[in-house]
N, C-alpha and C. Protein backbone atom coordinates (compact mmCIF):
# COMPACT_ATOMS: atom_id res chain seq x y z
N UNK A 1 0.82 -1.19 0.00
CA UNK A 1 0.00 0.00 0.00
C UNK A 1 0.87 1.25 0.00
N UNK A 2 2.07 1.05 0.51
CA UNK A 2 2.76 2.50 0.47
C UNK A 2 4.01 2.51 -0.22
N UNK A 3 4.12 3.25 -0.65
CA UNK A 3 5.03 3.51 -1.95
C UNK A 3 6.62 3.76 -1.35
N UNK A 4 7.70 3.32 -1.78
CA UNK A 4 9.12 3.63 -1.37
C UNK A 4 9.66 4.55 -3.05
N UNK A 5 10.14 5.68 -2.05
CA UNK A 5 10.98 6.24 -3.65
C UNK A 5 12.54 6.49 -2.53
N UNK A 6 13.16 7.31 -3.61
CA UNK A 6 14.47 7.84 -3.36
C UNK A 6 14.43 8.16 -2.61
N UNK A 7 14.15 9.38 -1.67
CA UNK A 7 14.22 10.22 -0.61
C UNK A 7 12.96 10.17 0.28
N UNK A 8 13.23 9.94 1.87
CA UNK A 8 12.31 9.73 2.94
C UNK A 8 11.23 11.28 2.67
N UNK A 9 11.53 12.33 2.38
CA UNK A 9 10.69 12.86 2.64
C UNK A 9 9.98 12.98 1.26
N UNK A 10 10.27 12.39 -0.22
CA UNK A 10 9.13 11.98 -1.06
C UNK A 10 8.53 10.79 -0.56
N UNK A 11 8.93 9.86 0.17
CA UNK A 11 8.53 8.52 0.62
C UNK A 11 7.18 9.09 1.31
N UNK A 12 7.64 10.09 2.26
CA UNK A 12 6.65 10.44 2.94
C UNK A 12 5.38 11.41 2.54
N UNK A 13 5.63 12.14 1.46
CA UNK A 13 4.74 12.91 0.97
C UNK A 13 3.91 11.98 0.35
N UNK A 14 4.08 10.64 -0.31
CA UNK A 14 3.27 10.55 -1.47
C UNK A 14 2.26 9.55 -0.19
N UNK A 15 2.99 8.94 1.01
CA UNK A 15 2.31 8.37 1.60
C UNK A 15 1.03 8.83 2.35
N UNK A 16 1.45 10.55 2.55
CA UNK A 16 0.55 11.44 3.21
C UNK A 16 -0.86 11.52 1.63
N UNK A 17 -0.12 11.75 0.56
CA UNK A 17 -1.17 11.87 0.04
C UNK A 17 -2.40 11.07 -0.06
N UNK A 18 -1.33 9.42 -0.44
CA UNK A 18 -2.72 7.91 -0.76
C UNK A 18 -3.26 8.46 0.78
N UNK A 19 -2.59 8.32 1.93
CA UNK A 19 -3.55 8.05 3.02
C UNK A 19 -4.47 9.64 2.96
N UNK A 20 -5.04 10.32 2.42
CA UNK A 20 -5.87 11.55 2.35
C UNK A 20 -6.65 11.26 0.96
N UNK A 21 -6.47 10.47 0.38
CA UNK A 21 -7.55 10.16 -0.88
C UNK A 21 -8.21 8.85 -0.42
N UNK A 22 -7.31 7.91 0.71
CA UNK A 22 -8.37 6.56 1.23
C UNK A 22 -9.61 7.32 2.10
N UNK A 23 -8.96 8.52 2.99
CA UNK A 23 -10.09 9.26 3.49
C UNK A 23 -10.96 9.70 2.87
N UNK A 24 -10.91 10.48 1.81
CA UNK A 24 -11.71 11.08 0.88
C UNK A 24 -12.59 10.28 1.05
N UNK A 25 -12.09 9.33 0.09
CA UNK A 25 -13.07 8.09 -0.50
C UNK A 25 -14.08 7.84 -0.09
N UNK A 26 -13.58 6.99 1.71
CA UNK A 26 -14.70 6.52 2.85
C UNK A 26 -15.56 7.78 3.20
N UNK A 27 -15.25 8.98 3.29
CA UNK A 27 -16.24 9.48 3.72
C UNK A 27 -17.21 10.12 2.63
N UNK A 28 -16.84 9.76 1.30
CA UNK A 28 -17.49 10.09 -0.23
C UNK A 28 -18.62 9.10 0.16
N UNK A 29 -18.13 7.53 0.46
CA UNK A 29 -19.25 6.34 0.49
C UNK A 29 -19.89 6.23 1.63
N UNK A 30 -19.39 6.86 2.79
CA UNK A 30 -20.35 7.56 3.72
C UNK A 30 -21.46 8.48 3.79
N UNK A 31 -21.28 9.27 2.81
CA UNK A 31 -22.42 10.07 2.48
C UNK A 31 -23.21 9.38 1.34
N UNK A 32 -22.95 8.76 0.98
CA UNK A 32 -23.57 8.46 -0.14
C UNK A 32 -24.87 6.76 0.76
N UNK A 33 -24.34 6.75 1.41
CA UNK A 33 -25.79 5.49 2.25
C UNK A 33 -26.06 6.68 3.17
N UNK A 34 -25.76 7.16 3.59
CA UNK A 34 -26.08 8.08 4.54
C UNK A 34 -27.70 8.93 3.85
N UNK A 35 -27.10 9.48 2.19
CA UNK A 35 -28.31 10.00 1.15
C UNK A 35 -29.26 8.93 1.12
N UNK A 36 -28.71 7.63 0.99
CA UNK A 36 -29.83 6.90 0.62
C UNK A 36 -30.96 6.68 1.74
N UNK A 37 -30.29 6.51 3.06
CA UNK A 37 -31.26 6.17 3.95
C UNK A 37 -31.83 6.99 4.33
N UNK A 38 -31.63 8.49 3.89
CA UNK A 38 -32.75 9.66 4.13
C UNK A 38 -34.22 9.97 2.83
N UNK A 39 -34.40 8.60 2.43
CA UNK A 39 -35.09 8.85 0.69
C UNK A 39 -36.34 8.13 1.68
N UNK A 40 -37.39 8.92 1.41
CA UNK A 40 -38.95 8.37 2.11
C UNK A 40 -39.36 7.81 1.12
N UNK A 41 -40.01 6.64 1.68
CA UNK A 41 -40.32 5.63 0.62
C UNK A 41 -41.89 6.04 0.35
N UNK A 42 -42.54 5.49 -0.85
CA UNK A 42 -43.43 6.27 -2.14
C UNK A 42 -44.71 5.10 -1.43
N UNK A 43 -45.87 5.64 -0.96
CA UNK A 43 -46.59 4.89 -0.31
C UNK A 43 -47.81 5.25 1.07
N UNK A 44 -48.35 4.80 1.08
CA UNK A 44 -49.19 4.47 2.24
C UNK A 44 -47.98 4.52 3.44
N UNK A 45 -47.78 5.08 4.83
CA UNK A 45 -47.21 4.33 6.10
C UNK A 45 -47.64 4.78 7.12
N UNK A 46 -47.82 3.58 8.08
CA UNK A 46 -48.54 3.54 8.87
C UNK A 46 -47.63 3.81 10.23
N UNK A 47 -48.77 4.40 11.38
CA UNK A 47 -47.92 4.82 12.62
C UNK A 47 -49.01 5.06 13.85
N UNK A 48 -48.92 4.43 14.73
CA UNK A 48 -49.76 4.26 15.66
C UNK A 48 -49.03 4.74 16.83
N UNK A 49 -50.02 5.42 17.74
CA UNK A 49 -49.50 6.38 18.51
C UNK A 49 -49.13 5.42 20.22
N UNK A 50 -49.51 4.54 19.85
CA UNK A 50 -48.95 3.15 21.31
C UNK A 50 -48.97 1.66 20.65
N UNK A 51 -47.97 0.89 20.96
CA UNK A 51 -47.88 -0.24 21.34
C UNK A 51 -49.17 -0.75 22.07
N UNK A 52 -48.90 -0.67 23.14
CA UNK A 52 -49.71 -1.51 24.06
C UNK A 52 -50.57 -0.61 24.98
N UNK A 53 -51.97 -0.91 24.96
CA UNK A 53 -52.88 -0.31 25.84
C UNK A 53 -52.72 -0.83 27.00
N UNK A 54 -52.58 -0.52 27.93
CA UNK A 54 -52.54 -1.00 29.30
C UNK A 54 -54.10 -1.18 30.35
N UNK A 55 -55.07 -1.28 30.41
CA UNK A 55 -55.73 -1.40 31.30
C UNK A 55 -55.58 -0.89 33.06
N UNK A 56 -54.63 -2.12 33.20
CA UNK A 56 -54.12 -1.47 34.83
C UNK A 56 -54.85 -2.65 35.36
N UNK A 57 -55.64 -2.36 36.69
CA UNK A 57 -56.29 -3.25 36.81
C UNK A 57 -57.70 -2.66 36.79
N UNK A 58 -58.56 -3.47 35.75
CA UNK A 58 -60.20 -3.00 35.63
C UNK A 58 -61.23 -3.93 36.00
N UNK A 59 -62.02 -3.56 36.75
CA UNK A 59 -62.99 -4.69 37.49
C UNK A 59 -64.10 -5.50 36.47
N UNK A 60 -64.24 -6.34 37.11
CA UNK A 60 -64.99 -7.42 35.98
C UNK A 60 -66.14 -6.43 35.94
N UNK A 61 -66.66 -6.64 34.31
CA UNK A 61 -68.11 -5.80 33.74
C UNK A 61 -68.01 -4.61 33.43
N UNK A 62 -66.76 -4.49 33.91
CA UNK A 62 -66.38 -2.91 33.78
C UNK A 62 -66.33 -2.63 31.68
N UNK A 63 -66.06 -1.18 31.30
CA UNK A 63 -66.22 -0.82 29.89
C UNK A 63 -64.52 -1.15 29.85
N UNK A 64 -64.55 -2.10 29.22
CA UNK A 64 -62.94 -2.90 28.23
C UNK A 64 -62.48 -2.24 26.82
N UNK A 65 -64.08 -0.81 26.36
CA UNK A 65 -63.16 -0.24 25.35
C UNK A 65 -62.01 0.56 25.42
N UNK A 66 -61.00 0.55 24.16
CA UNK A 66 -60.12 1.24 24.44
C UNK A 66 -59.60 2.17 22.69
N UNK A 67 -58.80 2.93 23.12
CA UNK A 67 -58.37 3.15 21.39
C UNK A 67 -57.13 3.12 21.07
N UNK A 68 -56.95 3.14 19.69
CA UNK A 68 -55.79 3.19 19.38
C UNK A 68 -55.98 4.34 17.86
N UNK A 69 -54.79 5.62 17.79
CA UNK A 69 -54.83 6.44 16.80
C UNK A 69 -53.90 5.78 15.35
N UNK A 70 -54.33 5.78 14.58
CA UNK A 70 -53.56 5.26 13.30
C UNK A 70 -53.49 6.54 12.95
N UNK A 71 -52.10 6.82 12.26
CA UNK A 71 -52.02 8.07 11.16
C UNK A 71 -51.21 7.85 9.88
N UNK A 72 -51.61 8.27 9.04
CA UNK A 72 -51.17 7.78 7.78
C UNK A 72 -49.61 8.70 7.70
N UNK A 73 -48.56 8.23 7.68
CA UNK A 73 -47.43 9.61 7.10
C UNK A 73 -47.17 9.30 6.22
N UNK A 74 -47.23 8.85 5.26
CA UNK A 74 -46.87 8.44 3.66
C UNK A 74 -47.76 9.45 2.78
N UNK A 75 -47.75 9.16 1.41
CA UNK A 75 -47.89 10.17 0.82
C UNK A 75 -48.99 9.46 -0.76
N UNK A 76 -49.77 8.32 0.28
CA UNK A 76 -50.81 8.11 -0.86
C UNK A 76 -52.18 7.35 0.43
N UNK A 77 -53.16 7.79 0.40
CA UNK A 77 -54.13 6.85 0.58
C UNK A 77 -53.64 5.44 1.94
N UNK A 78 -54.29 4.96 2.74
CA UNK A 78 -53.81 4.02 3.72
C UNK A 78 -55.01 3.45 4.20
N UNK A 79 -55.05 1.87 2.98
CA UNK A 79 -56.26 1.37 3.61
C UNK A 79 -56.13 0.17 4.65
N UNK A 80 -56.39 -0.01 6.12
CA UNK A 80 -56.84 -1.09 6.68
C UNK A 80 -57.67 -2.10 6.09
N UNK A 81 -57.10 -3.14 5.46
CA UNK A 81 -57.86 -4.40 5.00
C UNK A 81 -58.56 -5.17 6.62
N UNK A 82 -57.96 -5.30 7.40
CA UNK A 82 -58.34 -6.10 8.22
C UNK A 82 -57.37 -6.30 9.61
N UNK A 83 -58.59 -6.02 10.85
CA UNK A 83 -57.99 -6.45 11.66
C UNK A 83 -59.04 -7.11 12.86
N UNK A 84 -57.47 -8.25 13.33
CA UNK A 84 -58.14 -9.52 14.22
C UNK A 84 -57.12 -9.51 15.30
N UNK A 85 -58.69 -9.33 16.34
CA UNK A 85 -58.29 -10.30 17.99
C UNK A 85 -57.59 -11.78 18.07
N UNK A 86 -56.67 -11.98 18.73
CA UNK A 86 -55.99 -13.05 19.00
C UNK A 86 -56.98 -13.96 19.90
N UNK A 87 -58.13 -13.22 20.19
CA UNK A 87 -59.35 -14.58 20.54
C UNK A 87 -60.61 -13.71 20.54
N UNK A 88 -61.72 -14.37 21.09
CA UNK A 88 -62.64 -13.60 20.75
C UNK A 88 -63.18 -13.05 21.43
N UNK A 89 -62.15 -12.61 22.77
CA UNK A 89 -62.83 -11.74 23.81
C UNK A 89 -62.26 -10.37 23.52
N UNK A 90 -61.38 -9.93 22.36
CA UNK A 90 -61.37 -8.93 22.04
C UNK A 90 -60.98 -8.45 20.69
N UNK A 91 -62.05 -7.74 19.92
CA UNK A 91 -62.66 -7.25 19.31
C UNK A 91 -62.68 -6.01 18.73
N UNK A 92 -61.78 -5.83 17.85
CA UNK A 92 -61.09 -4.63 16.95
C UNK A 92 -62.24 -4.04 16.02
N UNK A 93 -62.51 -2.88 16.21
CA UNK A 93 -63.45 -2.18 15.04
C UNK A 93 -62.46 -1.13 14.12
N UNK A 94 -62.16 -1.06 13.23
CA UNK A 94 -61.48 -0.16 12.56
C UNK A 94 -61.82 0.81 11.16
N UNK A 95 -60.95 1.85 10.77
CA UNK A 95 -62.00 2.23 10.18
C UNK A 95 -61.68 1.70 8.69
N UNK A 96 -62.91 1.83 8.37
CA UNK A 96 -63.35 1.10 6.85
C UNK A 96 -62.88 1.72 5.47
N UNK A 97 -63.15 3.03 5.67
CA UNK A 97 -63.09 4.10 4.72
C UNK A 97 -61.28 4.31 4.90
N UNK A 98 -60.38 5.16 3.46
CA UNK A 98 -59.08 4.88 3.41
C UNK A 98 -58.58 6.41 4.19
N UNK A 99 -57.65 6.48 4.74
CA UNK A 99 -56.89 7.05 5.58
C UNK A 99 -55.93 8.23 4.64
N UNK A 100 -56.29 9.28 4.37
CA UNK A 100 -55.40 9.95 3.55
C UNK A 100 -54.28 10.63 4.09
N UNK A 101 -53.30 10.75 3.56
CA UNK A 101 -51.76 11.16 3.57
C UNK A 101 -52.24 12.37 4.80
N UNK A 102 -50.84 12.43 5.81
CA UNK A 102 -51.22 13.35 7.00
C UNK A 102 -52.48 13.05 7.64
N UNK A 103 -53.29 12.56 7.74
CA UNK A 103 -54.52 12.13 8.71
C UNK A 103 -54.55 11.56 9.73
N UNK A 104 -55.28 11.00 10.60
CA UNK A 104 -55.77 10.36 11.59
C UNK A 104 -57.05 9.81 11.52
N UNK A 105 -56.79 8.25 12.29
CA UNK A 105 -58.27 7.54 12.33
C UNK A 105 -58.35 6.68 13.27
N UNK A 106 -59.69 6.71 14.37
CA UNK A 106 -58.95 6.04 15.65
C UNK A 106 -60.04 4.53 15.13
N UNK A 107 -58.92 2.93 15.99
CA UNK A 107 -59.26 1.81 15.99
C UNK A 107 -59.87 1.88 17.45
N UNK A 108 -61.04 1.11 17.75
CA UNK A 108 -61.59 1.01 18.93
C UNK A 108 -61.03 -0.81 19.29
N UNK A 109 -60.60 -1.31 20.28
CA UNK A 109 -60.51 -2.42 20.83
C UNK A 109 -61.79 -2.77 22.23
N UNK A 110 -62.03 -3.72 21.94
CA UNK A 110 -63.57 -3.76 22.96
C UNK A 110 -62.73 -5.25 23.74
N UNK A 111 -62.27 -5.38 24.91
CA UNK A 111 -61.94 -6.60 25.78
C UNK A 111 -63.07 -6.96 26.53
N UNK A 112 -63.56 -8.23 26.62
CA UNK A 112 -65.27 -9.01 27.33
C UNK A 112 -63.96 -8.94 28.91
N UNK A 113 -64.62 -7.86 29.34
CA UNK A 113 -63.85 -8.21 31.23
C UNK A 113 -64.84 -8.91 31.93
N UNK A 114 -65.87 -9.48 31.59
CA UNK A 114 -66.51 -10.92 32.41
C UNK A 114 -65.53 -11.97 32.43
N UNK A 115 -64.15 -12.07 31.73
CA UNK A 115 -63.24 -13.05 31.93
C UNK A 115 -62.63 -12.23 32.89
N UNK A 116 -62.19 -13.19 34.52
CA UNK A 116 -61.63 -12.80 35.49
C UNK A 116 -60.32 -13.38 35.29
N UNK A 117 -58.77 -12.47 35.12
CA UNK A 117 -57.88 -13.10 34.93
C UNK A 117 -56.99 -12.13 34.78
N UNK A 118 -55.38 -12.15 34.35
CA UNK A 118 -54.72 -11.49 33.49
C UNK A 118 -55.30 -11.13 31.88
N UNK A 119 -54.81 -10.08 31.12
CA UNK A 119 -55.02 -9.86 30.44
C UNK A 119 -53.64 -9.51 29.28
N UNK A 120 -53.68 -10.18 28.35
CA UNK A 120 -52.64 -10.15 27.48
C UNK A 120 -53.17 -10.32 26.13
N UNK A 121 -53.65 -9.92 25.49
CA UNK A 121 -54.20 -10.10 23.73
C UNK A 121 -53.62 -8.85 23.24
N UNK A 122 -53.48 -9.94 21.69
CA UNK A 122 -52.63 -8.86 20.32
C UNK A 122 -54.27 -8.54 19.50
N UNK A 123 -53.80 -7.47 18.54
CA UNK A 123 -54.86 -7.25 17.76
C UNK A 123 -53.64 -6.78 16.38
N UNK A 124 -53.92 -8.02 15.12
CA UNK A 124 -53.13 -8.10 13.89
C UNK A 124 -53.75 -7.12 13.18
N UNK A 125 -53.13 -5.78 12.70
CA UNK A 125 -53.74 -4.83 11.67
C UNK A 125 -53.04 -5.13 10.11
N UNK A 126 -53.54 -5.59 9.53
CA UNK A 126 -53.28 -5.73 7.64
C UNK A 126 -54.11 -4.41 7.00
N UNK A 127 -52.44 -3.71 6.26
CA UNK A 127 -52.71 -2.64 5.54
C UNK A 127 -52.79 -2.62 3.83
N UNK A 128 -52.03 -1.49 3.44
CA UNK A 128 -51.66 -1.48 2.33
C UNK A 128 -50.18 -0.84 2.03
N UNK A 129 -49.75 -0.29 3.48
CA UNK A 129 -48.73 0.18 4.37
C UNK A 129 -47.38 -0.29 3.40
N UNK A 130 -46.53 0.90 3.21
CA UNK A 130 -45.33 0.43 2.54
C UNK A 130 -44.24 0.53 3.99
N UNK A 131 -44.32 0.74 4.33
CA UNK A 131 -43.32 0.66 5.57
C UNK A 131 -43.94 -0.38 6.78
N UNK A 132 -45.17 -0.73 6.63
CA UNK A 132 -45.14 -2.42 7.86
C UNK A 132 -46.94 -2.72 7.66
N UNK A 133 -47.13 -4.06 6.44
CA UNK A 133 -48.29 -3.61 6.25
C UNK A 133 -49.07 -4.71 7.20
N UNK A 134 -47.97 -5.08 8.27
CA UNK A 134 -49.02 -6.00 9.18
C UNK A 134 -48.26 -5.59 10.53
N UNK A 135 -49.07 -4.72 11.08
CA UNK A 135 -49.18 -4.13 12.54
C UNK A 135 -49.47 -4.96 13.33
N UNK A 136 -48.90 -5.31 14.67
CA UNK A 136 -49.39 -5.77 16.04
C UNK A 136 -49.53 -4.32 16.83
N UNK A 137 -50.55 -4.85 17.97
CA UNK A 137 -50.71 -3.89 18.62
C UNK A 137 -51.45 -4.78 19.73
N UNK A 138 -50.88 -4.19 21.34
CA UNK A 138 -51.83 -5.25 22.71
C UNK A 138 -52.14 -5.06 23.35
N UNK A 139 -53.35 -5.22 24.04
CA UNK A 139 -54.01 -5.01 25.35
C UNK A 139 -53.17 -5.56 26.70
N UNK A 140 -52.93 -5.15 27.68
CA UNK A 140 -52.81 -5.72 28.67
C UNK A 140 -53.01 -5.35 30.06
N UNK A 141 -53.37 -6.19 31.03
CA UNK A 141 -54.57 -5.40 32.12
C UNK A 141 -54.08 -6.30 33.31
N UNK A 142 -55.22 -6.44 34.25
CA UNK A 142 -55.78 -7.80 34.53
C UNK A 142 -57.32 -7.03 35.33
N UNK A 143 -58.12 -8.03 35.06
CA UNK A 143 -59.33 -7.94 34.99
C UNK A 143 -59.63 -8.83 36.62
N UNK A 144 -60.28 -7.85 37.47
CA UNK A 144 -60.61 -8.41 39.21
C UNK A 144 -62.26 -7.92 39.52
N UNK A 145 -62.65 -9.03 40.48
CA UNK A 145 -63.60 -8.75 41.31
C UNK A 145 -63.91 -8.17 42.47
N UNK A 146 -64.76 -7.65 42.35
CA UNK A 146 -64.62 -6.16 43.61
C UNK A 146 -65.39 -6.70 44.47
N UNK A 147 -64.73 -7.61 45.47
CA UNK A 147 -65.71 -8.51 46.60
C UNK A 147 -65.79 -7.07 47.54
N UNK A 148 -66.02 -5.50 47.91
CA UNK A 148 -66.71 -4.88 48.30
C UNK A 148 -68.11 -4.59 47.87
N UNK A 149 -68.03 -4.61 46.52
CA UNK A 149 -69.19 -4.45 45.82
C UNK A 149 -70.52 -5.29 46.80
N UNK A 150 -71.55 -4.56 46.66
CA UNK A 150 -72.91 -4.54 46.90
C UNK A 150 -73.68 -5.92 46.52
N UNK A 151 -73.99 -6.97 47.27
CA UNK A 151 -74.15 -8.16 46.29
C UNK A 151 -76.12 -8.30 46.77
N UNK A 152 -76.47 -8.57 45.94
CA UNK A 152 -78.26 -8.99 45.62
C UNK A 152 -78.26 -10.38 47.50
N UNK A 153 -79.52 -9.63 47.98
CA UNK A 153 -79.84 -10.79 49.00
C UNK A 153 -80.29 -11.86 48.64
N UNK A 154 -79.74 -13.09 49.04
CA UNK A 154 -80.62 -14.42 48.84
C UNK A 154 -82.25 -14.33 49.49
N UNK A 155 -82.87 -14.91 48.64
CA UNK A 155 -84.28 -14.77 48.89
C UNK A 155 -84.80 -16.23 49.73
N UNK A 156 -85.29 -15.32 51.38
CA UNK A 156 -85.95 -16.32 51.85
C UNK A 156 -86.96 -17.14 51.68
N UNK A 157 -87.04 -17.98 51.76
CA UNK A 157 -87.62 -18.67 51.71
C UNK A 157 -88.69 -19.86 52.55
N UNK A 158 -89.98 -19.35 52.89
CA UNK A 158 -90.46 -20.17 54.26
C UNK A 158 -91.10 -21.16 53.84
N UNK A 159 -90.77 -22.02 55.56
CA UNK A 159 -91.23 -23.45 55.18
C UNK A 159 -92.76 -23.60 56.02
N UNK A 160 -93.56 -24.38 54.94
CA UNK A 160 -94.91 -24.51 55.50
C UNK A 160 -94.83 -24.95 57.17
């Protein structure tokens, strides 16, 4: 890689030079992925404003709806084909109609809290999304009974 001539200090000049054109170079092909990975890709993309809804803890019967904001940042149209509960105690409504470039559109998630338990379910969103056209997104809680709660009297009953 480095060149020997007649005299140490041409030895050394020409060495100063290659090593200032290997620099060049790398930081020529440094910018150059650097350009590329700043290029927004041509499309529908999708972006949801949480991961995971949390619950906390919510008492059985209690309202299990919850939301989630979709916003389109791409730069065409963003339709939700479909989305599904990982069982059928909870229950994704989304919207139908297409999502235009810069917008917002909120998904409602409905969890049945008559199941007494932890709470952990995904809800799979299928787009048209050029940057992730199959979204997860999860509930998680746990769902309790409020043995203070007010309970109905057993009805007496007399014997002849």
């Amino acid at each position: 890689m480095f060149v020997l001539c007649k005299s140490k200090t041409q030895n050394i000049m020409k060495n100063l030079v290659l090593l200032c054109n290997i620099i060049v170079a790398a930081l020529l092909a440094s910018n150059v992925s650097i350009a590329q990975a700043k290029v927004k890709m041509n499309g529908p993309e999708i972006s949801i404003n949480k991961e995971v809804h949390d619950y906390g803890k919510i008492e059985k019967g209690a309202n299990g709806e919850c939301f989630f904001t979709i916003t389109n940042s791409g730069n065409e149209p963003l339709i939700i084909t479909k989305a599904k509960g990982s069982c059928g105690c909870t229950v994704p409504i989304w919207p139908k109609e297409a999502i235009a470039p810069g917008e917002s559109a909120k998904m409602s998630v409905k969890y049945n809290t008559q199941k007494i338990g932890k709470i952990n379910k995904s809800v799979t969103i299928t787009s048209n999304a050029s940057n992730n056209p199959t979204k997860i997104v999860n509930v998680t809680g746990e769902v309790f009974v409020n043995k203070t709660a007010p309970t109905r009297p057993k009805a007496i009953v007399a014997k002849p």
